[in-house]
Protein backbone atom coordinates (compact mmCIF):
# COMPACT_ATOMS: atom_id res chain seq x y z
CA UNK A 1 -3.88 1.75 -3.27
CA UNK A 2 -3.15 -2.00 -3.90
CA UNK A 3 0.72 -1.75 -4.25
CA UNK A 4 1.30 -5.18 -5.91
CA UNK A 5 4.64 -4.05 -7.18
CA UNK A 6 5.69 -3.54 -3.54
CA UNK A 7 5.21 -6.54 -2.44
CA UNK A 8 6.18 -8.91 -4.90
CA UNK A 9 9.49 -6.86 -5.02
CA UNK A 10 9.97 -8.07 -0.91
CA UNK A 11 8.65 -11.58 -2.46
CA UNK A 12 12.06 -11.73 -4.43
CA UNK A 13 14.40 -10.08 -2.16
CA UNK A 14 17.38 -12.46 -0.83
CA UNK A 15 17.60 -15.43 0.55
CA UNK A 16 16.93 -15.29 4.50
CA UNK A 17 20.10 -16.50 5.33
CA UNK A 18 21.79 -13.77 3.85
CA UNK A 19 23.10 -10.33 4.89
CA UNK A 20 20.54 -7.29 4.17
CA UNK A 21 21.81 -5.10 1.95
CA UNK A 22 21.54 -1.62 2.67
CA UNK A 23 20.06 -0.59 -0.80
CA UNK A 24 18.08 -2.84 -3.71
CA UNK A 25 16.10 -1.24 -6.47
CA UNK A 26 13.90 -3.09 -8.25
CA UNK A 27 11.34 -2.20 -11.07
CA UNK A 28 8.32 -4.47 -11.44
CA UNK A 29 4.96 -4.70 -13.36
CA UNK A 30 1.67 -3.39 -11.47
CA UNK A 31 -1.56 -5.26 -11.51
CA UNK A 32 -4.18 -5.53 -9.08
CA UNK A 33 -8.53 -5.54 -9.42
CA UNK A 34 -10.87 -4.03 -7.26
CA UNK A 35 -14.62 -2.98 -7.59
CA UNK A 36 -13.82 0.76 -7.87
CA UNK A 37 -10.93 0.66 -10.32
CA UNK A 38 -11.95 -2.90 -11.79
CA UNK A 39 -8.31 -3.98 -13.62
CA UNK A 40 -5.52 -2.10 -13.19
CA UNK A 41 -2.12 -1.74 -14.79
CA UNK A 42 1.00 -0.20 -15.00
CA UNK A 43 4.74 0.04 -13.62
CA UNK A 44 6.56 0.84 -10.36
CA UNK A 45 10.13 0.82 -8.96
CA UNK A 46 10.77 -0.36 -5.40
CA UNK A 47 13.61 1.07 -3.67
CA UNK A 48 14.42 -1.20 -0.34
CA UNK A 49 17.06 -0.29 2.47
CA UNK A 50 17.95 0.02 5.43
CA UNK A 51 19.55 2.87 8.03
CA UNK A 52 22.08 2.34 10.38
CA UNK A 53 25.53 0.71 11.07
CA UNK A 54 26.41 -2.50 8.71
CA UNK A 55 26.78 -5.30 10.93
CA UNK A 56 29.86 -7.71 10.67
CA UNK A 57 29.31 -11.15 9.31
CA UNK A 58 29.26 -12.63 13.12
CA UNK A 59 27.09 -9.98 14.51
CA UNK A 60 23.80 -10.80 16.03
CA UNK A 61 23.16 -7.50 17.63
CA UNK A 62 20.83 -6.49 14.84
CA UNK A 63 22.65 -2.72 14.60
CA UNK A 64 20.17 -2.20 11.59
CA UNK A 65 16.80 -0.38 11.46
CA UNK A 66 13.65 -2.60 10.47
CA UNK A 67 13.79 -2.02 6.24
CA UNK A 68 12.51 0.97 5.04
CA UNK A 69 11.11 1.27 1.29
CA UNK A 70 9.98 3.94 -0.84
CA UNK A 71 7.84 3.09 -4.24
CA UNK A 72 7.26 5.10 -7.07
CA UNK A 73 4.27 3.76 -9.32
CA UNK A 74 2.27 5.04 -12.33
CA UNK A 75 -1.16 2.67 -13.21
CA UNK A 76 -4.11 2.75 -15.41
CA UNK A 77 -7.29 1.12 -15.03
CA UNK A 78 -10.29 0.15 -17.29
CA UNK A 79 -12.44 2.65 -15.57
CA UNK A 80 -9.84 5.25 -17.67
CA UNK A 81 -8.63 6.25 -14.41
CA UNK A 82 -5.11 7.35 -13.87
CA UNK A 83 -2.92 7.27 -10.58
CA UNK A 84 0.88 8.57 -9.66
CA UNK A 85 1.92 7.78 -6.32
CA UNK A 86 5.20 7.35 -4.17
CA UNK A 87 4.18 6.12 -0.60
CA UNK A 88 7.35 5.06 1.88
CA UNK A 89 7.83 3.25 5.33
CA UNK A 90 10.99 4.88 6.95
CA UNK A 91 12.61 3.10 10.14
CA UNK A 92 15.83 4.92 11.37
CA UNK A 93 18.05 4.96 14.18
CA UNK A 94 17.21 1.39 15.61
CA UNK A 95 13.36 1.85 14.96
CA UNK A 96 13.71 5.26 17.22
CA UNK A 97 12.26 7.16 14.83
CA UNK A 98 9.20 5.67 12.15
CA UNK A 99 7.63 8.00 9.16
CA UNK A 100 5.61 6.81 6.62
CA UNK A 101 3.14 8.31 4.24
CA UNK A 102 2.43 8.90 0.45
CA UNK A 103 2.22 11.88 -2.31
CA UNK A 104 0.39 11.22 -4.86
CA UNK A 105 -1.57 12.45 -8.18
CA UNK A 106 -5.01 10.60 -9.13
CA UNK A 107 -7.46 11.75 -11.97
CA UNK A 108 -10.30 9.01 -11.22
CA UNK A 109 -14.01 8.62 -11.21
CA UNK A 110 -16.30 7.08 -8.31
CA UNK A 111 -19.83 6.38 -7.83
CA UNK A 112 -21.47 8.47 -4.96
CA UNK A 113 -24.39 6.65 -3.19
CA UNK A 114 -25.44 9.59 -0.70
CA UNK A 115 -24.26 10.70 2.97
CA UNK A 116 -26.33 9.05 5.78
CA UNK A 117 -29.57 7.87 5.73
CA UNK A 118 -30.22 10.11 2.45
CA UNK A 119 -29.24 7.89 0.24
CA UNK A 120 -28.99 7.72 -4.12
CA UNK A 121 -29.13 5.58 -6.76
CA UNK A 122 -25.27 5.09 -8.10
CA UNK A 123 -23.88 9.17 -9.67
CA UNK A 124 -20.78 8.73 -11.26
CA UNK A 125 -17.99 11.49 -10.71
CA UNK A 126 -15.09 12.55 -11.68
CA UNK A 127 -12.44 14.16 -10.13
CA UNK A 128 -8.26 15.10 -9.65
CA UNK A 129 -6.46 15.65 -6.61
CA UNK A 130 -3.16 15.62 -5.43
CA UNK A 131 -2.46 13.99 -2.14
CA UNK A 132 -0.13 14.37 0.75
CA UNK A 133 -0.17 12.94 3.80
CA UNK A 134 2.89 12.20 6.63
CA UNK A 135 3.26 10.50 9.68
CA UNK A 136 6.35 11.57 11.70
CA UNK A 137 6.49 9.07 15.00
CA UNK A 138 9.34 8.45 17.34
CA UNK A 139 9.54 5.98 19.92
CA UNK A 140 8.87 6.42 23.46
CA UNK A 141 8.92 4.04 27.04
CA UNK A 142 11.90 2.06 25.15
CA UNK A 143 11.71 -0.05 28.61
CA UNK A 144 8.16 -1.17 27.68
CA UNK A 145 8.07 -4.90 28.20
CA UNK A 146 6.52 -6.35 24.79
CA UNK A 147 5.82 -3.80 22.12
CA UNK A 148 7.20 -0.66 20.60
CA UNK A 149 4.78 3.02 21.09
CA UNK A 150 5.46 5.55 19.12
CA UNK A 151 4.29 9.61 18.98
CA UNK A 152 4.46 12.11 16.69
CA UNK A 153 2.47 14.15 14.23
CA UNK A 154 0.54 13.78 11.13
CA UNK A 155 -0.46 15.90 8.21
CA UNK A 156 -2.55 15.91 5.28
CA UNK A 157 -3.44 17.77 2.47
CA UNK A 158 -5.77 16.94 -0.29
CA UNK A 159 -7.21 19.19 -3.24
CA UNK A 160 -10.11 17.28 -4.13
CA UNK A 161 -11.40 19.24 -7.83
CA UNK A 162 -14.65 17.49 -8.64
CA UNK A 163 -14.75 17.29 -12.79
CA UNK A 164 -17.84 16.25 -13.41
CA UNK A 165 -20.89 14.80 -11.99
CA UNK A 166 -24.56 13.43 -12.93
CA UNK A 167 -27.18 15.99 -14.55
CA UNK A 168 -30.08 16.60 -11.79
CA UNK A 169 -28.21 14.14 -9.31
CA UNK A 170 -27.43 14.82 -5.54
CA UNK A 171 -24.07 15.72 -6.34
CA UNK A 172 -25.13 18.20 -8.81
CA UNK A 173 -27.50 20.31 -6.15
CA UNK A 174 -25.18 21.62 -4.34
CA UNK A 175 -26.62 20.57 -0.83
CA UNK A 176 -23.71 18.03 -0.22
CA UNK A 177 -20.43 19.52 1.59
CA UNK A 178 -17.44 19.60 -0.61
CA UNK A 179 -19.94 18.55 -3.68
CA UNK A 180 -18.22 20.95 -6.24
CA UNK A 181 -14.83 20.01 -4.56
CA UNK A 182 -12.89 20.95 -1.48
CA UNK A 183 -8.93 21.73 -0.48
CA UNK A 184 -8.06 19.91 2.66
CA UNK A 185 -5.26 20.96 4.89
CA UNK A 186 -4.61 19.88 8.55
CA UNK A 187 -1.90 18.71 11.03
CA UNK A 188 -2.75 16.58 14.10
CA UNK A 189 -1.20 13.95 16.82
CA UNK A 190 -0.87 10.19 16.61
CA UNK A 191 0.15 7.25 18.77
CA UNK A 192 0.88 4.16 17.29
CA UNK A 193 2.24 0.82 19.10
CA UNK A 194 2.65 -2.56 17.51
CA UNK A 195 3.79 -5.79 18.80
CA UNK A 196 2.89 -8.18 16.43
CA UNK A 197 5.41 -11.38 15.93
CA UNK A 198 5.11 -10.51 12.05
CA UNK A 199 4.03 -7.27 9.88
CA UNK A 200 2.80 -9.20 6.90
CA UNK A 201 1.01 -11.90 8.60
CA UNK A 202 0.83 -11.48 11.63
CA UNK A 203 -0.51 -15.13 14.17
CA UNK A 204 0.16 -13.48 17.69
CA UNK A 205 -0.15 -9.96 18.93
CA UNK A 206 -2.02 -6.20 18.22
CA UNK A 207 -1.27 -2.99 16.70
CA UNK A 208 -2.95 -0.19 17.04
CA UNK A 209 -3.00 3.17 15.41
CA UNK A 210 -4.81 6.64 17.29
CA UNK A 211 -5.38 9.64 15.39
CA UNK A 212 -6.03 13.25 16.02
CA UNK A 213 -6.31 15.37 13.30
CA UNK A 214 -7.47 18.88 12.56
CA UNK A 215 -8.13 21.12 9.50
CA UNK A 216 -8.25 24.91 9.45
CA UNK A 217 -7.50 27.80 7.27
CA UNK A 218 -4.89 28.66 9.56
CA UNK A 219 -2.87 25.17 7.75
CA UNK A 220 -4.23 26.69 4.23
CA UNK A 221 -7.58 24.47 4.31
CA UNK A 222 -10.68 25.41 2.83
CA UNK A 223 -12.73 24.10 5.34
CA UNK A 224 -13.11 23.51 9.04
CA UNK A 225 -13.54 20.56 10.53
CA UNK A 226 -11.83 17.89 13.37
CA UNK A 227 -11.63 14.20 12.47
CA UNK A 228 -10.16 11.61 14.93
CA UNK A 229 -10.12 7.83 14.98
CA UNK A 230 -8.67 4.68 16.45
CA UNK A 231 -8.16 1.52 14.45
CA UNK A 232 -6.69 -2.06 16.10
CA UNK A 233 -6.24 -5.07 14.95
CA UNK A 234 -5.29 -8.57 16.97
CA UNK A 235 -4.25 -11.77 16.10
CA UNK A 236 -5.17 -15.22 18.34
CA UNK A 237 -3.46 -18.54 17.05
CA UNK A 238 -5.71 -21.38 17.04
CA UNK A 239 -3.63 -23.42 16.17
CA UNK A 240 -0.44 -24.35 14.38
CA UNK A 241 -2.79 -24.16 10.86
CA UNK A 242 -5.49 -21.44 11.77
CA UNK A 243 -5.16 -17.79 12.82
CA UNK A 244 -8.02 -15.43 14.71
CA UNK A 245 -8.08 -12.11 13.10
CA UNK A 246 -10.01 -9.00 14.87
CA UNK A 247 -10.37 -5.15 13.70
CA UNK A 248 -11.88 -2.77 16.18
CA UNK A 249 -12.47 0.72 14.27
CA UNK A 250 -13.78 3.98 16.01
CA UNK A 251 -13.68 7.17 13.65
CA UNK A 252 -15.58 10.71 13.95
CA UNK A 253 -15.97 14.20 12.75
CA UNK A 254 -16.57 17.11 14.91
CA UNK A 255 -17.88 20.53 12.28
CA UNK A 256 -19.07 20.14 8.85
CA UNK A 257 -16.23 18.08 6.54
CA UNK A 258 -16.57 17.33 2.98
CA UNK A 259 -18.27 13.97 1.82
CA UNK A 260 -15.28 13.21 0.69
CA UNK A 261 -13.48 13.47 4.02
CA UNK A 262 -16.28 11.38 6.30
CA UNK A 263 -16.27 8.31 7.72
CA UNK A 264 -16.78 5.35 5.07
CA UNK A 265 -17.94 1.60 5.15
CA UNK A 266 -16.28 -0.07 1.49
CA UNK A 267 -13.72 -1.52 -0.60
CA UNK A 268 -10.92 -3.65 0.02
CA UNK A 269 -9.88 -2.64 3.83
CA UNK A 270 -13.37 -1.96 5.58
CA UNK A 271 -16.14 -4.30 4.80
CA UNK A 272 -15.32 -5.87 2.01
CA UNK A 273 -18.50 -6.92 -0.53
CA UNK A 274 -19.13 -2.50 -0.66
CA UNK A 275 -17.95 -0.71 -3.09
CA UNK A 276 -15.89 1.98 -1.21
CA UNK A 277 -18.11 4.55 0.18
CA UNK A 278 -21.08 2.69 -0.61
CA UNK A 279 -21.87 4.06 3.12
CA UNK A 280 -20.71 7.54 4.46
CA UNK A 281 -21.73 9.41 7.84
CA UNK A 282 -19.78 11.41 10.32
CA UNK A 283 -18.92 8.63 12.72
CA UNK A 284 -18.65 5.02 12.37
CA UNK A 285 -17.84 2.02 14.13
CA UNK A 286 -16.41 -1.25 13.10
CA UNK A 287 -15.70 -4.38 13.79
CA UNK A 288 -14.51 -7.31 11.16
CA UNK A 289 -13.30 -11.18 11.79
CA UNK A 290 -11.25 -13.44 9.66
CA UNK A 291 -10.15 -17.41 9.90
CA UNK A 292 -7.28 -17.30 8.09
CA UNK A 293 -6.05 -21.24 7.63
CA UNK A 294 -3.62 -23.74 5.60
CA UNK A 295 -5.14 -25.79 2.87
CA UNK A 296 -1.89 -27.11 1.17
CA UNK A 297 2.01 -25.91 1.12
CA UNK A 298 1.33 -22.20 0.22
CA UNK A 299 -2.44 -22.30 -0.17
CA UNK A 300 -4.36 -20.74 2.41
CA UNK A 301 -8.14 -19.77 2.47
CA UNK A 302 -10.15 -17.55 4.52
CA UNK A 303 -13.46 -17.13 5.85
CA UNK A 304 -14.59 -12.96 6.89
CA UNK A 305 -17.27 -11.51 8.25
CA UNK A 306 -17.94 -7.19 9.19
CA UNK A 307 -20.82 -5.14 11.09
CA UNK A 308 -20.61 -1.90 11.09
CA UNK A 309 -22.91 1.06 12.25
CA UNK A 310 -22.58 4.87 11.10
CA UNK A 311 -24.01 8.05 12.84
CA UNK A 312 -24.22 11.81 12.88
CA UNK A 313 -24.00 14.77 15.18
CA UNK A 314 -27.85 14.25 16.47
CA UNK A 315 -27.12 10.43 16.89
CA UNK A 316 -23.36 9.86 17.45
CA UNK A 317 -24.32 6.25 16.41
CA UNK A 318 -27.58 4.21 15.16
CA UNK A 319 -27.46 0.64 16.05
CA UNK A 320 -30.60 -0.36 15.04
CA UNK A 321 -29.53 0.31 11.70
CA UNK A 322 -26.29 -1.87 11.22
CA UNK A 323 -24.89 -2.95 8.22
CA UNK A 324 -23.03 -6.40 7.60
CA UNK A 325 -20.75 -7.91 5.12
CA UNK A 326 -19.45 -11.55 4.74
CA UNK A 327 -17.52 -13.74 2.60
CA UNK A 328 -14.24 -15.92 1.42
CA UNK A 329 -11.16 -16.30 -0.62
CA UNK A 330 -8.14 -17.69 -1.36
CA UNK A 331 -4.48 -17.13 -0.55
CA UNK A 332 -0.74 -17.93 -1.86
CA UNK A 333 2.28 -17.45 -0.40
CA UNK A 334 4.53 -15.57 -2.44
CA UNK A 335 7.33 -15.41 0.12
CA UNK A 336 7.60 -17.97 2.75
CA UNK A 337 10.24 -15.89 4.60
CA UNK A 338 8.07 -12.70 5.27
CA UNK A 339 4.61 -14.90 4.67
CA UNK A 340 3.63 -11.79 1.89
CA UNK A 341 0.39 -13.66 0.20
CA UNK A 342 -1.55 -12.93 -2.84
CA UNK A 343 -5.26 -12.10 -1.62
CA UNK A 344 -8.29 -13.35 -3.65
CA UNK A 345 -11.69 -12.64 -2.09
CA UNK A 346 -15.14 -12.55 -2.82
CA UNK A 347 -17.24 -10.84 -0.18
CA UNK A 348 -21.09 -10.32 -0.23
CA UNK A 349 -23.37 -7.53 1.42
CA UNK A 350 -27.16 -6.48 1.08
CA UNK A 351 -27.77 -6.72 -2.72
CA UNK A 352 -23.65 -6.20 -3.21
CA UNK A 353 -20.94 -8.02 -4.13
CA UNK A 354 -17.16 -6.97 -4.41
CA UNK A 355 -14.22 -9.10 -6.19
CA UNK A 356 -10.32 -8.20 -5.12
CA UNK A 357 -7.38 -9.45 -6.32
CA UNK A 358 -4.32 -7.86 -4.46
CA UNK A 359 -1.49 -8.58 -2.10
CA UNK A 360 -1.20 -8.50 1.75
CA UNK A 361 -4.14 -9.06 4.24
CA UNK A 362 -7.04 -6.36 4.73
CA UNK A 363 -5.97 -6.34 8.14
């Protein structure tokens, strides 16, 4: 979810010259828009600090971890939809060891638009789930030359209750997996290295995040299936006003997983100008460029553009049936320091458009 709250609390933190402290909690109003939640509103509390040894005033050893946070939010939105969540970003130990993750409760609705080539007109549905999920990474090859790699393990769980759904629709005919709901449960592997010069906007380097992860009744899930993926993004300065943004994304299911659970092409990440999930399959791959440039002082703008291409188990992918995405928007620095900017975009797809109004970069 769009955590406005989180950021703006990091676009009042102090002033760069000062010390970190080791704890700040700050509560802040929530609002964000997307297509799938339209305006949204609420409160949160951001808790910011970091783990390790305080350094002395003339130290320049950096004895600190990178800051961790933890957020705790409640929100409402004008599609009556409801959402608790607490997601965190911990860094101890000198960055040795990196978990992050979130637990959350949502009661929302979506509209379902069909798996693969079989698609729908628009069913709304409701539904409630609570939500887990936890990455557990520490670092290994410290002596790499530029970069940090991390390994670890992963779960999630997911009890996805479907409350409703459309009289005589798709949905409602039982022929789509995990169509009258599904309990998801599964542990996995993950490698994840990053050497970007900056996490919020990033104008020189890659990160890159590989995932392994498997669900089985063994872990308490209801169903049996294997998804894996790999997602990286890189960043090529073209100058000292424009920045060259890539995402590469692989992902794939290997057994029958809910719709819920497949690969998706949508909403404010991947392909912007979708509503999210306006395209599910069992595989998919990606790829998305932005110009990100200066306009004036903290006014940026941006010019995007995505193809992706989906497939299933008889043809892993069909690219002769791509679909594309493109489109522009505005940004504004909130914090100069950590370059945290307010994102405005408008994107455009075949006979779709999306509006988002949120903080931090897709990518």
């Amino acid at each position: 979810m769009p955590l406005v709250s989180l950021l703006l609390a990091l676009a009042f933190t102090a002033p760069p010259d000062s010390l970190p402290k080791r704890f700040k909690l700050l509560p802040l109003p929530l609002v964000y828009y997307t297509p799938e939640t339209r305006l949204a509103y609420g409160v949160a509390a951001t808790a910011t600090f970091q783990l390790g040894a305080r350094p002395r005033p003339a130290d320049t050893t950096h004895t600190l971890s990178r800051p961790s946070q933890v957020t705790f939010g409640v929100a409402y939105t004008q599609n009556k939809q409801i959402l608790f969540y607490l997601p965190f970003n911990l860094f101890w130990a000198r960055d040795t060891y990196y978990a992050n993750g979130e637990v959350g409760y949502y009661r929302y609705n979506y509209f379902f638009f069909g798996l693969g080539q079989r698609e729908v007109e628009q069913e709304l549905y409701g539904v409630d789930f609570p939500r887990i999920r936890v990455n557990a990474f520490r670092r290994i090859v410290p002596r790499l030359k530029t970069g940090k790699l991390y390994a670890g393990l992963r779960y999630q769980y997911e009890d996805y209750r479907v409350t409703s759904v459309e009289p005589g629709g798709l949905l409602a005919s039982g022929t789509v997996p995990g169509g009258t709901g599904s309990r998801l449960s599964g542990g996995g592997l993950g490698l994840f290295y990053d050497r970007r010069n900056q996490i919020f906007f990033p104008t020189q380097g890659l990160v890159a995040d590989l995932t392994y992860l498997n669900h089985h009744p063994a872990l308490g899930s209801g169903v049996r299936f294997t998804r894996y993926g790999l997602d990286v993004s890189s960043y090529h300065s073209l100058n000292r006003h424009a920045v060259l943004a890539l995402n590469y994304a692989l992902s794939g299911t290997v057994g029958t997983a809910p719709f819920n659970a497949l690969s998706l092409l949508g909403g404010t990440k991947r392909m912007r100008g979708y509503y999210e999930g306006r395209f599910r399959d069992d595989n998919l791959a990606l790829l998305q460029a932005e110009i990100r440039f200066d306009l004036y002082r903290r006014l940026g703008a941006v010019v995007f553009g995505s193809v992706g291409v989906l497939g299933d188990n008889r043809r892993w992918l069909r690219p002769d049936d791509p679909k594309g995405a493109y489109g522009g928007g505005l940004r504004f620095t909130l914090n100069r320091r950590d370059h945290l900017n307010l994102r405005l975009d408008y994107g455009i797809g075949r006979q779709s458009t999306g509006f988002y109004l949120t903080i931090g970069e897709a990518f």
